[in-house]
PDB file of N, CA and C in Angstrom:
ATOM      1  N   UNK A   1      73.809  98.951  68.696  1.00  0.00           N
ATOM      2  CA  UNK A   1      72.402  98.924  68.310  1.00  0.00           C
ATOM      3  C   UNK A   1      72.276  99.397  66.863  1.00  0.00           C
ATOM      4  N   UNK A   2      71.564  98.903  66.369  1.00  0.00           N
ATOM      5  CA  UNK A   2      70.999  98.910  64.749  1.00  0.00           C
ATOM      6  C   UNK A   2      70.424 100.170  64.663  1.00  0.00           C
ATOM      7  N   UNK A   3      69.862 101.299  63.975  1.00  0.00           N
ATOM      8  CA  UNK A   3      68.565 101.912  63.731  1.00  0.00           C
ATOM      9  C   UNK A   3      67.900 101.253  62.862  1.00  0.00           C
ATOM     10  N   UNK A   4      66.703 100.401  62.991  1.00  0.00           N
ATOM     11  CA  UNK A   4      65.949 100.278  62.483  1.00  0.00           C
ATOM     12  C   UNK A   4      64.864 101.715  61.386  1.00  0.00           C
ATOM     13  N   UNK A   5      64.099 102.236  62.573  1.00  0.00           N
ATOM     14  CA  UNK A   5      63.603 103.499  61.833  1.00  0.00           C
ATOM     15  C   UNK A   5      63.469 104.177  62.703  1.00  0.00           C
ATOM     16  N   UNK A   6      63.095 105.598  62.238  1.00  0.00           N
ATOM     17  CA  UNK A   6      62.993 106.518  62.919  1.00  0.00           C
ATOM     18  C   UNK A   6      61.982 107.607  62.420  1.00  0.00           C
ATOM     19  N   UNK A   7      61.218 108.151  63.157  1.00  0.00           N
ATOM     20  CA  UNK A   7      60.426 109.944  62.651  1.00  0.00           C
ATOM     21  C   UNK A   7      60.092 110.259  63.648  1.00  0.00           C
ATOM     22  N   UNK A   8      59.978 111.861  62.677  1.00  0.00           N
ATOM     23  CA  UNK A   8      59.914 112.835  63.864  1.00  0.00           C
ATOM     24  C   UNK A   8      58.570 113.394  63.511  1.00  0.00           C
ATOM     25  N   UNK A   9      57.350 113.794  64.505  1.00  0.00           N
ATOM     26  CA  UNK A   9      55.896 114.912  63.822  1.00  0.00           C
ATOM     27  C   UNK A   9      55.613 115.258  65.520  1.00  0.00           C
ATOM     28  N   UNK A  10      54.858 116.283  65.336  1.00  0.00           N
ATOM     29  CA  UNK A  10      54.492 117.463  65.951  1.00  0.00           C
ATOM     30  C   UNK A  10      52.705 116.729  66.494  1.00  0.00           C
ATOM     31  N   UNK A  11      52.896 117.250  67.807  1.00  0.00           N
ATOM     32  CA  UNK A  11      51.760 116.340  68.413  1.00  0.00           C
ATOM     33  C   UNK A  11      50.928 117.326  69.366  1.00  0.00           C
ATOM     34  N   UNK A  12      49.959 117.912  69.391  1.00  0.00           N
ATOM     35  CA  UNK A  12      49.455 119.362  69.842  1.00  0.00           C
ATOM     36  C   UNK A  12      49.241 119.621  71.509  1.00  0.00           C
ATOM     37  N   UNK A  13      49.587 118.391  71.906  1.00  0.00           N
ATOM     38  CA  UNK A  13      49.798 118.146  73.040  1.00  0.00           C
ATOM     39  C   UNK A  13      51.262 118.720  73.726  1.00  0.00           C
ATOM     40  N   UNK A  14      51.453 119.445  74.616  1.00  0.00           N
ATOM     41  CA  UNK A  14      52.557 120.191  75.268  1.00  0.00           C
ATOM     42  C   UNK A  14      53.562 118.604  75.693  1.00  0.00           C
ATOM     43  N   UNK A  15      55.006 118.646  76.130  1.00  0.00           N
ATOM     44  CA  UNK A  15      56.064 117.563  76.006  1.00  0.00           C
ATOM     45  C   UNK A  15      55.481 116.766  77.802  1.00  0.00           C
ATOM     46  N   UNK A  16      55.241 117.750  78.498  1.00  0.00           N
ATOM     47  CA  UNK A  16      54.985 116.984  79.686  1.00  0.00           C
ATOM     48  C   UNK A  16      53.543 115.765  79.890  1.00  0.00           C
ATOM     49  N   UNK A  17      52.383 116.460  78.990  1.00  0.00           N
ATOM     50  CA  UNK A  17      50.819 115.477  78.800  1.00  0.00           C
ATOM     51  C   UNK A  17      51.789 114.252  77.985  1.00  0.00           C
ATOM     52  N   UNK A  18      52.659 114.549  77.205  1.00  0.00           N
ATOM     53  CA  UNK A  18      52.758 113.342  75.828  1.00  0.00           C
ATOM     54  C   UNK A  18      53.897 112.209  76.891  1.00  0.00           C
ATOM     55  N   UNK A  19      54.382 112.897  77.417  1.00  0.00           N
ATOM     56  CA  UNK A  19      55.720 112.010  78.224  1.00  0.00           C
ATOM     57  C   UNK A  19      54.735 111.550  78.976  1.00  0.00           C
ATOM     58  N   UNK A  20      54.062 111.902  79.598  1.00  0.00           N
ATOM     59  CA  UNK A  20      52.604 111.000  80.795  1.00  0.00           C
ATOM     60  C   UNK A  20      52.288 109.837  79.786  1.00  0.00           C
ATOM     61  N   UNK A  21      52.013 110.326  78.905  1.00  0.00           N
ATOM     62  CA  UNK A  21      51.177 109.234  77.828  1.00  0.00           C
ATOM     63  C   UNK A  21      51.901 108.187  77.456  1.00  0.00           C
ATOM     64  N   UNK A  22      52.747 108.549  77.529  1.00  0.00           N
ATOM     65  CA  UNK A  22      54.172 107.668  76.822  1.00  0.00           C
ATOM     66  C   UNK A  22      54.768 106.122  78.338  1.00  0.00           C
ATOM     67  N   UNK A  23      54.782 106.967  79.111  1.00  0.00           N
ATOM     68  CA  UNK A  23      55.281 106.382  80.388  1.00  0.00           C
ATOM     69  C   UNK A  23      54.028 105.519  81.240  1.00  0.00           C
ATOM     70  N   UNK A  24      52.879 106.545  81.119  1.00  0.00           N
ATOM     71  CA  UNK A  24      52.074 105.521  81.780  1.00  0.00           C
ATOM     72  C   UNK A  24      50.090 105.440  80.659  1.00  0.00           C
ATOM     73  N   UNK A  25      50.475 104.799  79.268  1.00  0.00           N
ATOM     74  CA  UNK A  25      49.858 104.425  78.064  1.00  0.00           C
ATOM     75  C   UNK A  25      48.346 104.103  78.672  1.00  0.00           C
ATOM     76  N   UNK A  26      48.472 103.363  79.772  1.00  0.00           N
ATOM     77  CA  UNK A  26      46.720 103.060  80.033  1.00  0.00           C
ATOM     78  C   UNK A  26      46.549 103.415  81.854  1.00  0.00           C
ATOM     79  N   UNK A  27      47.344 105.051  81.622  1.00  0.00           N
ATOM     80  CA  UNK A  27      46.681 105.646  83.180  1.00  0.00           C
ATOM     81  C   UNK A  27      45.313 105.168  83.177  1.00  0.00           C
ATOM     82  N   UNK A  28      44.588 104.893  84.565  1.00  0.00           N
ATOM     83  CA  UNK A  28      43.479 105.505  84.834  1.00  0.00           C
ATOM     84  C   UNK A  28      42.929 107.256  84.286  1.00  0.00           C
ATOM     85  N   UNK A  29      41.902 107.270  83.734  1.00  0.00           N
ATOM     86  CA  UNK A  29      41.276 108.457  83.618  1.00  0.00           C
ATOM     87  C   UNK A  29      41.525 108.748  82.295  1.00  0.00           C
ATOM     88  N   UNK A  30      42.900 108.367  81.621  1.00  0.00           N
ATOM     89  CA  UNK A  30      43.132 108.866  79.913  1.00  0.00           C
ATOM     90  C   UNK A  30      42.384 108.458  79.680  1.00  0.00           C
ATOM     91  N   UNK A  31      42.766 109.382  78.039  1.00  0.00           N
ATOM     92  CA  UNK A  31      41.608 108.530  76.578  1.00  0.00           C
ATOM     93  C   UNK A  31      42.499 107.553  76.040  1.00  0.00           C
ATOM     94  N   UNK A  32      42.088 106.146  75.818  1.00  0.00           N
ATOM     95  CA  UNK A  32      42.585 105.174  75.709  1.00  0.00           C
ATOM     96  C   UNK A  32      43.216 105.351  73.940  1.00  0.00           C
ATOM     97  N   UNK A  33      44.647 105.088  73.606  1.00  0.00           N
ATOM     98  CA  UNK A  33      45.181 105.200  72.496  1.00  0.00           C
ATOM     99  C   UNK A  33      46.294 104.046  72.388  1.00  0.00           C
ATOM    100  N   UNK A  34      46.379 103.126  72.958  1.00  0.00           N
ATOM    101  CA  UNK A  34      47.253 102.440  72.732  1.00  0.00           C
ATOM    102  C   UNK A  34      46.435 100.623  72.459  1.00  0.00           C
ATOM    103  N   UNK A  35      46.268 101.491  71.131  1.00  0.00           N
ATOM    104  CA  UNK A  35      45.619 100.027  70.972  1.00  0.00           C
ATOM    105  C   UNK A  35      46.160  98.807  70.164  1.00  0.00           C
ATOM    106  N   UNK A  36      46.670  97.669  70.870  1.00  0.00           N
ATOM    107  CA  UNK A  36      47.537  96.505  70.300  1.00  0.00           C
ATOM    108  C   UNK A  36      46.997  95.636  69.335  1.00  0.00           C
ATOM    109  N   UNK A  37      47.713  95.057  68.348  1.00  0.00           N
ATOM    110  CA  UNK A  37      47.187  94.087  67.285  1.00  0.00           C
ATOM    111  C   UNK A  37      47.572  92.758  68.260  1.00  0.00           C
ATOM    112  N   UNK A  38      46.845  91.818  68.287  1.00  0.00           N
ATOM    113  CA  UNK A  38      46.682  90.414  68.695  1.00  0.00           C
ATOM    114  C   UNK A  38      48.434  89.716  68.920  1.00  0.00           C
ATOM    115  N   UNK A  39      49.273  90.510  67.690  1.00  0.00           N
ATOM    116  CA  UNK A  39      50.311  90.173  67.504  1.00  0.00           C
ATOM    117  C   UNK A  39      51.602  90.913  68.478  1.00  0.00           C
ATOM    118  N   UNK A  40      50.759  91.788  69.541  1.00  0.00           N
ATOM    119  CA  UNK A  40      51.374  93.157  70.368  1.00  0.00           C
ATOM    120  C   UNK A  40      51.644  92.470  71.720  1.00  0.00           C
ATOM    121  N   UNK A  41      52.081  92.991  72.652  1.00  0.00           N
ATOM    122  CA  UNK A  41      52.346  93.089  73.646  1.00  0.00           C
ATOM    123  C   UNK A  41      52.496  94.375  74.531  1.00  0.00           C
ATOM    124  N   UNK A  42      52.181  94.764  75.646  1.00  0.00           N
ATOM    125  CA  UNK A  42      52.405  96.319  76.185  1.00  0.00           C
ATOM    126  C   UNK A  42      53.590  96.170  76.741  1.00  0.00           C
ATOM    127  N   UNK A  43      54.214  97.710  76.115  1.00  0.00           N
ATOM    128  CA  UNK A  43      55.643  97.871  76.264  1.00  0.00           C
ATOM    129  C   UNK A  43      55.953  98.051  78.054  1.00  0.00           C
ATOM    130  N   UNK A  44      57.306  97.491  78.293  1.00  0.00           N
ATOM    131  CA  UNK A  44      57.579  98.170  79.493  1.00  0.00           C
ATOM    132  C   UNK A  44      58.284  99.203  79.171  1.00  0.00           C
ATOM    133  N   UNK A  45      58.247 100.322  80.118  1.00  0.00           N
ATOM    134  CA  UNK A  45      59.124 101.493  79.794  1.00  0.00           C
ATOM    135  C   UNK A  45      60.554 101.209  80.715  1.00  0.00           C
ATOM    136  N   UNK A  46      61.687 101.143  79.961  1.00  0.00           N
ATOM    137  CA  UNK A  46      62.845 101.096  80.131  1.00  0.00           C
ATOM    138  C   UNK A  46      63.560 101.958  80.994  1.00  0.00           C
ATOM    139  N   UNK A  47      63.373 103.154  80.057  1.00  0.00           N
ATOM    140  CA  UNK A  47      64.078 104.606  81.050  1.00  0.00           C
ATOM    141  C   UNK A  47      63.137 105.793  80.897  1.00  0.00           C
ATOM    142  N   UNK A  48      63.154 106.350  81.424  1.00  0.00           N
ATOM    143  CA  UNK A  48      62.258 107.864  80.871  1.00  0.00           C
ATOM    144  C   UNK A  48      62.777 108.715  82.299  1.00  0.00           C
ATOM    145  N   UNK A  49      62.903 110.503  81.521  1.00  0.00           N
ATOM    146  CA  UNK A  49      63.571 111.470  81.764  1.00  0.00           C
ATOM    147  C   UNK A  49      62.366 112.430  81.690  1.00  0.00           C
ATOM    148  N   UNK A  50      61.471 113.375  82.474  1.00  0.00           N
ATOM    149  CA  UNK A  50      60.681 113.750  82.278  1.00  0.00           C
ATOM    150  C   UNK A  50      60.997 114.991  81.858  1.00  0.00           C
ATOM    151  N   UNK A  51      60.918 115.897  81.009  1.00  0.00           N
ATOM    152  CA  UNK A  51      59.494 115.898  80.199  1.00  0.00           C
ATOM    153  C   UNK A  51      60.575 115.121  78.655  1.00  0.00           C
ATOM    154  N   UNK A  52      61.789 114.736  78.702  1.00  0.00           N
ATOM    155  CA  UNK A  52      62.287 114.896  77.164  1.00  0.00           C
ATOM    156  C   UNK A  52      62.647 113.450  77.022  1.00  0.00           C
ATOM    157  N   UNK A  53      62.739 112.552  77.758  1.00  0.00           N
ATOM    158  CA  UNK A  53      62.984 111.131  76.937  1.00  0.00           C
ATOM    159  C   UNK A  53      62.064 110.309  77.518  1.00  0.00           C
ATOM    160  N   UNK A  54      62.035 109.112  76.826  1.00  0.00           N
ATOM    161  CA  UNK A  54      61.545 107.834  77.225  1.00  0.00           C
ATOM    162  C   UNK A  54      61.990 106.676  76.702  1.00  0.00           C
ATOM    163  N   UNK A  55      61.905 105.643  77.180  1.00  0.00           N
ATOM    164  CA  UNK A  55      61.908 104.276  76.488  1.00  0.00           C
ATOM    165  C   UNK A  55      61.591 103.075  76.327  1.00  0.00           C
ATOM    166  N   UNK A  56      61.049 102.512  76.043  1.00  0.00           N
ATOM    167  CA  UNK A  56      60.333 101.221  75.960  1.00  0.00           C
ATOM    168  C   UNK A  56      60.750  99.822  75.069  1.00  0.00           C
ATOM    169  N   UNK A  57      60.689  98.590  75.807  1.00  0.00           N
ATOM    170  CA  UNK A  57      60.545  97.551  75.388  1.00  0.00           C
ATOM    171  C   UNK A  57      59.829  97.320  73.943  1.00  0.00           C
ATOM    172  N   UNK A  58      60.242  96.203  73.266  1.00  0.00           N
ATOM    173  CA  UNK A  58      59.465  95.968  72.235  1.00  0.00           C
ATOM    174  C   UNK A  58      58.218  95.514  72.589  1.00  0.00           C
ATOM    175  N   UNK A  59      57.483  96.289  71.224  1.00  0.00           N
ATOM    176  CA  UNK A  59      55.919  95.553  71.204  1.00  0.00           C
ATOM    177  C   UNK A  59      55.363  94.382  70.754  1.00  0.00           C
ATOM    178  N   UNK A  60      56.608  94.102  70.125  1.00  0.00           N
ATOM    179  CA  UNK A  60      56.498  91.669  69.604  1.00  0.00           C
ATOM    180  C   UNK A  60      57.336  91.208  69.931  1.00  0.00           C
ATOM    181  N   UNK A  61      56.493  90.624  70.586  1.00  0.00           N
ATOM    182  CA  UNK A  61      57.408  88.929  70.968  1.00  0.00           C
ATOM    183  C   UNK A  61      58.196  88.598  69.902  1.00  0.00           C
ATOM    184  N   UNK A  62      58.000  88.258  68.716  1.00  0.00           N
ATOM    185  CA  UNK A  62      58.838  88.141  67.920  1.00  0.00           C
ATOM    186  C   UNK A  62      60.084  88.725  67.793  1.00  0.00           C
ATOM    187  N   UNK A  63      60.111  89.761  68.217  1.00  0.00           N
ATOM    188  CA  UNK A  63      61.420  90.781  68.161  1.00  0.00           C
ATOM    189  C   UNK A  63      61.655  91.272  69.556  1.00  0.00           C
ATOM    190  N   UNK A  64      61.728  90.301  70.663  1.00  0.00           N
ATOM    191  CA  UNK A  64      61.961  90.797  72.058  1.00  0.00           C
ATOM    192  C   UNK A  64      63.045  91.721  72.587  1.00  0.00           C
ATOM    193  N   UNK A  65      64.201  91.654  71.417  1.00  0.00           N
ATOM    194  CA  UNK A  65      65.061  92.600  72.036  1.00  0.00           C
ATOM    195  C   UNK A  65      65.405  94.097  71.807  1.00  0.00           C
ATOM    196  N   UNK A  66      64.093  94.245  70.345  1.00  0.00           N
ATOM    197  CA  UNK A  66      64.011  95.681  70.398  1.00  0.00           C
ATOM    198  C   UNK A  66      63.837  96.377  70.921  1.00  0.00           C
ATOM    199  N   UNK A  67      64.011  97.904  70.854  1.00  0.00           N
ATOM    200  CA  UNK A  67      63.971  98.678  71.867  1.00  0.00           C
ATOM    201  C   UNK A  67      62.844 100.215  71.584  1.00  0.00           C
ATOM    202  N   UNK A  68      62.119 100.900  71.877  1.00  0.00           N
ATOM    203  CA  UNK A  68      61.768 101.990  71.023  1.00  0.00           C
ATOM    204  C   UNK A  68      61.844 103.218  71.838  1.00  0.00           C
ATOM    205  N   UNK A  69      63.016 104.262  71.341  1.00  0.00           N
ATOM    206  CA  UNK A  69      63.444 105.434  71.998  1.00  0.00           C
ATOM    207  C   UNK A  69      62.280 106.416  71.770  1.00  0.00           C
ATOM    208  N   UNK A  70      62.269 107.716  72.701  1.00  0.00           N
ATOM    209  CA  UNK A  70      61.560 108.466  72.298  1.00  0.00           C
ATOM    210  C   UNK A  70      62.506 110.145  72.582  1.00  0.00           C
ATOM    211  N   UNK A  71      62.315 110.969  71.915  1.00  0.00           N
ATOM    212  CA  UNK A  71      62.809 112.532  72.164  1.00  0.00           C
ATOM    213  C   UNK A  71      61.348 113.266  71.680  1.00  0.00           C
ATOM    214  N   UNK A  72      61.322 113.829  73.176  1.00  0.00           N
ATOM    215  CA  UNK A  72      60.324 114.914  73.067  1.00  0.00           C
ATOM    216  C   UNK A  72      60.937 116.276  73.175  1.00  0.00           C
ATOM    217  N   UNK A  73      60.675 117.138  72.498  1.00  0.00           N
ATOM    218  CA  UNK A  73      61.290 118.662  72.441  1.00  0.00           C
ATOM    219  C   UNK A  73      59.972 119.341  72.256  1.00  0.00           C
ATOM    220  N   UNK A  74      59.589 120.940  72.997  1.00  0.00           N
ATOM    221  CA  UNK A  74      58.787 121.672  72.946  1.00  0.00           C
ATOM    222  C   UNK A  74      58.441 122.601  71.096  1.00  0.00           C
ATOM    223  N   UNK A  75      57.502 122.361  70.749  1.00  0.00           N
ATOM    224  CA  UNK A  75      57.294 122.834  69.063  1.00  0.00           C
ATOM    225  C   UNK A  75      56.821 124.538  69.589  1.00  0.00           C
ATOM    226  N   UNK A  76      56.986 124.973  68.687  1.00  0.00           N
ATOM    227  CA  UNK A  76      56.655 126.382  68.613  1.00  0.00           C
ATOM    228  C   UNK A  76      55.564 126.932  69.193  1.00  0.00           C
ATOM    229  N   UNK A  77      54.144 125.813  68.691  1.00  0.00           N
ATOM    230  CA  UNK A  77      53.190 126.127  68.547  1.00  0.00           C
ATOM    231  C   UNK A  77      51.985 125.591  69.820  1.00  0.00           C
ATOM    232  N   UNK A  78      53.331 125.374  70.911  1.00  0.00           N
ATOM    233  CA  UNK A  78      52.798 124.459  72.493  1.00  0.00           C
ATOM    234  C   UNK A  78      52.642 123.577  72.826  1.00  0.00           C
ATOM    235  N   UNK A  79      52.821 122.430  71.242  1.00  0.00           N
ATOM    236  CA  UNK A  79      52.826 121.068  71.250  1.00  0.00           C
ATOM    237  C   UNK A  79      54.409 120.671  71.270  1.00  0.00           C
ATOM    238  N   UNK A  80      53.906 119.315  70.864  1.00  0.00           N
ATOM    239  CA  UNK A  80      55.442 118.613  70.868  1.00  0.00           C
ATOM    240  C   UNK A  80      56.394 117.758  69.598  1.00  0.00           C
ATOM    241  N   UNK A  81      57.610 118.183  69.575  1.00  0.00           N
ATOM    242  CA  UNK A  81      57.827 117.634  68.659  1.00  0.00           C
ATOM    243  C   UNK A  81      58.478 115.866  69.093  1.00  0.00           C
ATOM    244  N   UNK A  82      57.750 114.997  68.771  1.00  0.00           N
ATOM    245  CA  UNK A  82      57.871 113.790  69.142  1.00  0.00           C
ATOM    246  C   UNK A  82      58.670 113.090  68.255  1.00  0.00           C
ATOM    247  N   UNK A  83      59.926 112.435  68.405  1.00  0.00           N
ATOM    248  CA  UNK A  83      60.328 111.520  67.766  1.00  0.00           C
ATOM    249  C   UNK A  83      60.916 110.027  68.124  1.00  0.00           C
ATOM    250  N   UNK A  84      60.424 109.317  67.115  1.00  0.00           N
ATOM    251  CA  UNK A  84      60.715 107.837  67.889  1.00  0.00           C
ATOM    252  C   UNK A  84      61.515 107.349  67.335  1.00  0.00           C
ATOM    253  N   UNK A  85      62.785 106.601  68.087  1.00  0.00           N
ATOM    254  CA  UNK A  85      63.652 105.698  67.283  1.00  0.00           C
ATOM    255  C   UNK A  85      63.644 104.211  67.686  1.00  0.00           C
ATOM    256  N   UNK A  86      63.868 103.221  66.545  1.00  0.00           N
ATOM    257  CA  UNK A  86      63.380 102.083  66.836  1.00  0.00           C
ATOM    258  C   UNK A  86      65.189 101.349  66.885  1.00  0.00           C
ATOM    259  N   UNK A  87      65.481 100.598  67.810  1.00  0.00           N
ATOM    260  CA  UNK A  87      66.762  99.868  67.487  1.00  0.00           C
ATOM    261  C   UNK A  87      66.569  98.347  67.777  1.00  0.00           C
ATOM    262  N   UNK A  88      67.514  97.659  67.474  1.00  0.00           N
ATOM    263  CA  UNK A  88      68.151  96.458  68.198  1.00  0.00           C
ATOM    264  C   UNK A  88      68.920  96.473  68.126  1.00  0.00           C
ATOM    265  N   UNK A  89      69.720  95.366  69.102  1.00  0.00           N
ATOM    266  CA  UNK A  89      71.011  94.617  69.274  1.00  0.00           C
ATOM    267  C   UNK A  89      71.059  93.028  68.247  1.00  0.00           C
ATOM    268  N   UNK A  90      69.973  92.793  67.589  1.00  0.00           N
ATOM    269  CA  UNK A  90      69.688  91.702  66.882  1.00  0.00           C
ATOM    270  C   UNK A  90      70.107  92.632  65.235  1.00  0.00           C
ATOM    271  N   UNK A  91      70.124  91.413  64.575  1.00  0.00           N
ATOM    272  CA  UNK A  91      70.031  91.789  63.024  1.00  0.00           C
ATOM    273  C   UNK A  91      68.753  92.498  62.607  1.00  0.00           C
ATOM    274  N   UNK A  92      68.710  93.362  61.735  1.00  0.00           N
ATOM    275  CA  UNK A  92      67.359  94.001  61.164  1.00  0.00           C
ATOM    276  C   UNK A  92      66.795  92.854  60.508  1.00  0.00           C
ATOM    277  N   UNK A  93      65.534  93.579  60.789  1.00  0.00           N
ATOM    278  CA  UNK A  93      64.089  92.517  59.655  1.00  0.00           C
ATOM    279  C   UNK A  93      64.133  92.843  58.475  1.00  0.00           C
ATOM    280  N   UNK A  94      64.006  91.799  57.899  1.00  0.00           N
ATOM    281  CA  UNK A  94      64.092  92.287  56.643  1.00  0.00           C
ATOM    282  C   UNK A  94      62.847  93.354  56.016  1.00  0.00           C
ATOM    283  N   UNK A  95      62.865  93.735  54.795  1.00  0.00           N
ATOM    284  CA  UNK A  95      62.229  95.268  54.651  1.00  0.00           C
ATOM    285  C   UNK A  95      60.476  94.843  54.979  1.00  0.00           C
ATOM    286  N   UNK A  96      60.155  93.664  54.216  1.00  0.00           N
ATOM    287  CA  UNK A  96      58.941  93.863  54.854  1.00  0.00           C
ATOM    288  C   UNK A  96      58.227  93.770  56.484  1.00  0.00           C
ATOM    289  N   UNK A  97      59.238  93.070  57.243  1.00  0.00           N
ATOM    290  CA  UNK A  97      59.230  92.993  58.831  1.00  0.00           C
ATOM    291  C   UNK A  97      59.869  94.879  59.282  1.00  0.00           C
ATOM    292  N   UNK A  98      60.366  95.088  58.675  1.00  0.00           N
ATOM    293  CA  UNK A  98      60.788  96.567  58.548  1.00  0.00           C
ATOM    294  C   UNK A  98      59.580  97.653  58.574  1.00  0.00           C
ATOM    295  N   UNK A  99      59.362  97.490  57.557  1.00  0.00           N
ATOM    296  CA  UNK A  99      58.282  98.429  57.166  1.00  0.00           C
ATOM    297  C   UNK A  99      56.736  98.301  57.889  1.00  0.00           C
ATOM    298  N   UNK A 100      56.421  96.734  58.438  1.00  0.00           N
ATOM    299  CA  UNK A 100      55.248  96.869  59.046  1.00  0.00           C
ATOM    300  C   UNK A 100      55.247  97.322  60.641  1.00  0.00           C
ATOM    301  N   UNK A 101      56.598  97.187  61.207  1.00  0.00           N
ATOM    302  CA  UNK A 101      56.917  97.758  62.663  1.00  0.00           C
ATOM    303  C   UNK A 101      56.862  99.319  62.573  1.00  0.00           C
ATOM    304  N   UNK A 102      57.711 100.153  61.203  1.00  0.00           N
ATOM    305  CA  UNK A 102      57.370 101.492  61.179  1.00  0.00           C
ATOM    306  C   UNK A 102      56.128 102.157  61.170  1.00  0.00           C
ATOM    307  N   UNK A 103      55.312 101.270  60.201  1.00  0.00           N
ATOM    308  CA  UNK A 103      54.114 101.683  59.984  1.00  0.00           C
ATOM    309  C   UNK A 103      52.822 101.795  61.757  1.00  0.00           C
ATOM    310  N   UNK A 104      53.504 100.578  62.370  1.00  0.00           N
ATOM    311  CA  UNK A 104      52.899 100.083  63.778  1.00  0.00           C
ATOM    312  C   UNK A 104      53.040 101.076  64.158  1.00  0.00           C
ATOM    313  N   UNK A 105      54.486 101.628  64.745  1.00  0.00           N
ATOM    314  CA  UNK A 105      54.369 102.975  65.538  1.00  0.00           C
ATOM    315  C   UNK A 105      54.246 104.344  64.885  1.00  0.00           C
ATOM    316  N   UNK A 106      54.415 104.203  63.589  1.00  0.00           N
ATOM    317  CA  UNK A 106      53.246 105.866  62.796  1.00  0.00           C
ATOM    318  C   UNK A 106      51.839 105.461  63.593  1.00  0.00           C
ATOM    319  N   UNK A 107      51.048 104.731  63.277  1.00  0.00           N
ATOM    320  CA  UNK A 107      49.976 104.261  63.614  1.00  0.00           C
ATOM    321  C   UNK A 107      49.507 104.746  65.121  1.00  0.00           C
ATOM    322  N   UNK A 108      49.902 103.971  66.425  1.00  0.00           N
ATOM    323  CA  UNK A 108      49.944 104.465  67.380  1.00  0.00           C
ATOM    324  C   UNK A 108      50.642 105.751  68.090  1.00  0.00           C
ATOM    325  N   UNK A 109      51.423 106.085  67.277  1.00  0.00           N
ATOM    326  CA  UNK A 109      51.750 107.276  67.856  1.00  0.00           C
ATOM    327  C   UNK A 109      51.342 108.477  67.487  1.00  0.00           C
ATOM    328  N   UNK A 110      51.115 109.012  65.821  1.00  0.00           N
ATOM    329  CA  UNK A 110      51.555 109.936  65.026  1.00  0.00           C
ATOM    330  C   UNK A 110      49.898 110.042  64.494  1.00  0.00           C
ATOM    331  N   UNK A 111      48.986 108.961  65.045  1.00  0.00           N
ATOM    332  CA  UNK A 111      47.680 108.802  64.821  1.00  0.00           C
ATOM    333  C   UNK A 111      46.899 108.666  66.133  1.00  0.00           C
ATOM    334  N   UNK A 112      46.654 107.471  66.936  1.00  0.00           N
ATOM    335  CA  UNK A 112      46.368 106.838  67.728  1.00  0.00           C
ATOM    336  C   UNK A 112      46.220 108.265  69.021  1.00  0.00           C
ATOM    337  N   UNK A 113      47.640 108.538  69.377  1.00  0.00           N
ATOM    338  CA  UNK A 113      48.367 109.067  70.427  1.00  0.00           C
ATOM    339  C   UNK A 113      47.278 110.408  69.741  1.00  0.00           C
ATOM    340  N   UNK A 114      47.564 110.887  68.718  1.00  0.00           N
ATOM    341  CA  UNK A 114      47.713 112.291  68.327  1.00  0.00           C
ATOM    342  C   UNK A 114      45.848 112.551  68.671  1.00  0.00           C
ATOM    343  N   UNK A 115      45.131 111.467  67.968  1.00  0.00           N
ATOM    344  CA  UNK A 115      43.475 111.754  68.179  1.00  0.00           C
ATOM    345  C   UNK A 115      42.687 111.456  69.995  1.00  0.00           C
ATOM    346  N   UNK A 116      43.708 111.172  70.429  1.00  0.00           N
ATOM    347  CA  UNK A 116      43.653 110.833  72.543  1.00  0.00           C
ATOM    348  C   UNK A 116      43.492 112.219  72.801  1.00  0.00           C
ATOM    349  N   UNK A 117      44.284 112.978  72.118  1.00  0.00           N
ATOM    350  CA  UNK A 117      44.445 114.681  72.437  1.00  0.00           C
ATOM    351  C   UNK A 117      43.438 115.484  71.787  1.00  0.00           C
ATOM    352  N   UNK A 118      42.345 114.970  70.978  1.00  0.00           N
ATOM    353  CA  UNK A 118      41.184 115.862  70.375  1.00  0.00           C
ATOM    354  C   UNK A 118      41.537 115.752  69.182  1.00  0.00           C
ATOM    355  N   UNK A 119      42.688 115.559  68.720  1.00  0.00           N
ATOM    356  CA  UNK A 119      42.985 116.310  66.709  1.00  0.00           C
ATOM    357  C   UNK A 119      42.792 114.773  65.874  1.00  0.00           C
TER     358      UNK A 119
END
């Protein structure tokens, strides 16, 4: 597998609420944060380890065989430190197909995810 990209940020939400969020994105009862561009698809989750991993299917069709890891670890401050890694088994996109998939999951995760939780 390739690394495509990867980051890591701090999400004020404790590792067990964010792994819920992560695993099941449009429970009944959440605040809705997973919101797809026309060009999206909802991920299936692959594997997940509760409270510290997860994993999911790609979010484009275009790129069906990506994959997007997750490591959750407990932050100091009761939240979580969330990090996502993006791979394939395909060749990388080139930088601008690169850069708009990173930006996708800053977006939903590091934003999206982070304002579901109040901040």
């Amino acid at each position: 597998m390739i690394e495509i990209g990867s980051r890591a940020r701090t999400l004020p939400a404790p590792p067990s609420v964010v792994w819920d969020s992560l695993v099941e994105p449009r429970r009944p009862g959440a605040r809705p944060w997973l919101h797809l561009l026309s060009d999206e698809v909802d991920p299936r989750v692959l594997a997940a380890e509760k409270p510290s991993q997860a994993a999911w299917s790609s979010l484009w069709p275009s790129r069906p065989n990506d994959q997007i890891h997750f490591a959750l670890t407990a932050s100091r401050a009761g939240g979580t430190l969330l990090r996502f890694t993006l791979l394939t088994p395909d060749e990388a996109p080139d930088q601008s197909k690169t850069g708009h998939l990173r930006r996708r999951l800053n977006q939903l995760l590091f934003a999206d995810l982070r304002f579901s939780y109040g901040q």
